[in-house]
Protein backbone atom coordinates (compact mmCIF):
# COMPACT_ATOMS: atom_id res chain seq x y z
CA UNK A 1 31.88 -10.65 -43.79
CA UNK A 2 35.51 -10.48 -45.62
CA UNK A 3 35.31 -9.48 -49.09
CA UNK A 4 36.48 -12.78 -50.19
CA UNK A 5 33.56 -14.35 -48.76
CA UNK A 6 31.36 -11.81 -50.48
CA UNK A 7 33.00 -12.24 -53.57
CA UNK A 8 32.38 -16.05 -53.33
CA UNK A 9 29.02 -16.09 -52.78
CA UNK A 10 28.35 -13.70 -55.37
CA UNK A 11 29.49 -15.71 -57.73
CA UNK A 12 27.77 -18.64 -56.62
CA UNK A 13 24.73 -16.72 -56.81
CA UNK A 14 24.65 -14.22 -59.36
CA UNK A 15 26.92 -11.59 -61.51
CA UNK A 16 25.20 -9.07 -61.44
CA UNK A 17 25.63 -6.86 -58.17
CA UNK A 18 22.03 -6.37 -56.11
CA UNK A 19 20.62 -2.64 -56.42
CA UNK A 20 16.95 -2.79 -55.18
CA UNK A 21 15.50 -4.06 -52.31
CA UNK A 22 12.14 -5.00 -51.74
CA UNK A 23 11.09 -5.48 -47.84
CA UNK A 24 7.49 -6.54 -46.63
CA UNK A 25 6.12 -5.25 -43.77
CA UNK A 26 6.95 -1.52 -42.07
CA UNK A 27 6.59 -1.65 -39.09
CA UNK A 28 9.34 -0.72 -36.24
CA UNK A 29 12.21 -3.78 -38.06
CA UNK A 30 11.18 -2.77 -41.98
CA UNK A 31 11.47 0.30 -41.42
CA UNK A 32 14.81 0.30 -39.75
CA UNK A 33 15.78 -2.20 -43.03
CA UNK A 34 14.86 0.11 -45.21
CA UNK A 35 16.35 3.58 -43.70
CA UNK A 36 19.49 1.48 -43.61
CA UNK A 37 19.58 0.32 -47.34
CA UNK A 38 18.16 4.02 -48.61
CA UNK A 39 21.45 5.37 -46.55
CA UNK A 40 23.75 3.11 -48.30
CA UNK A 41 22.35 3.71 -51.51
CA UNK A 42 20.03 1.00 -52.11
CA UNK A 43 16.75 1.54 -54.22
CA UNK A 44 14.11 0.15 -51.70
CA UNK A 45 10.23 -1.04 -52.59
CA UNK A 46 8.32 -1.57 -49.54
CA UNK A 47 4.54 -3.08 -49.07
CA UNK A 48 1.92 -3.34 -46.06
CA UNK A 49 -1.11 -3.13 -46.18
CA UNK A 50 -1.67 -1.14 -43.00
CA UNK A 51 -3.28 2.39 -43.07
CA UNK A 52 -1.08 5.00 -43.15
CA UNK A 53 2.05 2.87 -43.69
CA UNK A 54 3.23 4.93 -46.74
CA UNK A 55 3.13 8.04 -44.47
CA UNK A 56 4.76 6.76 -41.11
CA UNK A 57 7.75 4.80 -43.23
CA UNK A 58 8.51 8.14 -45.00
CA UNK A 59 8.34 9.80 -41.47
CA UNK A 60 10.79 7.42 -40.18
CA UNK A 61 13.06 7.09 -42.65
CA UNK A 62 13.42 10.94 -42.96
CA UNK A 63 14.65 10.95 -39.24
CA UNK A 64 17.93 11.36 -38.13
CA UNK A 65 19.98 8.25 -37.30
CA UNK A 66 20.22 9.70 -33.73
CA UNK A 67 16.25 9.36 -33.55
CA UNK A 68 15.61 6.11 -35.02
CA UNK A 69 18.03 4.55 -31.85
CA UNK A 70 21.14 4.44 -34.81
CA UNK A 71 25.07 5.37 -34.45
């Protein structure tokens, strides 16, 4: 997306620049979301109810980018 576009939008939506990110669900495509916004700096509050979800996202997301199938 072109910056102008992003600029645009912003303003149509808000001033104030996004910082957290919440993401439900962490399984195999919330994880992967929120490895990618932790990497670019992003403050990121996940939830699911599975067992063991806390542990296995924190596994993942500690992986290299080679691992997890990433460039």
């Amino acid at each position: 997306m072109s910056r102008r576009k992003r600029e645009n939008m912003q303003s149509k939506t808000s001033s104030k620049p996004v910082k957290r990110i919440a993401i439900v669900g962490t399984g195999v495509i919330g994880a992967s979301w929120a490895a990618e916004y932790l990497a670019r700096g992003f403050d990121v509050v996940a939830t699911d109810p599975g067992p063991n979800a806390e542990a296995n996202l924190r596994r993942y997301v500690a992986l290299p980018r080679a691992r997890r199938g990433l460039r």
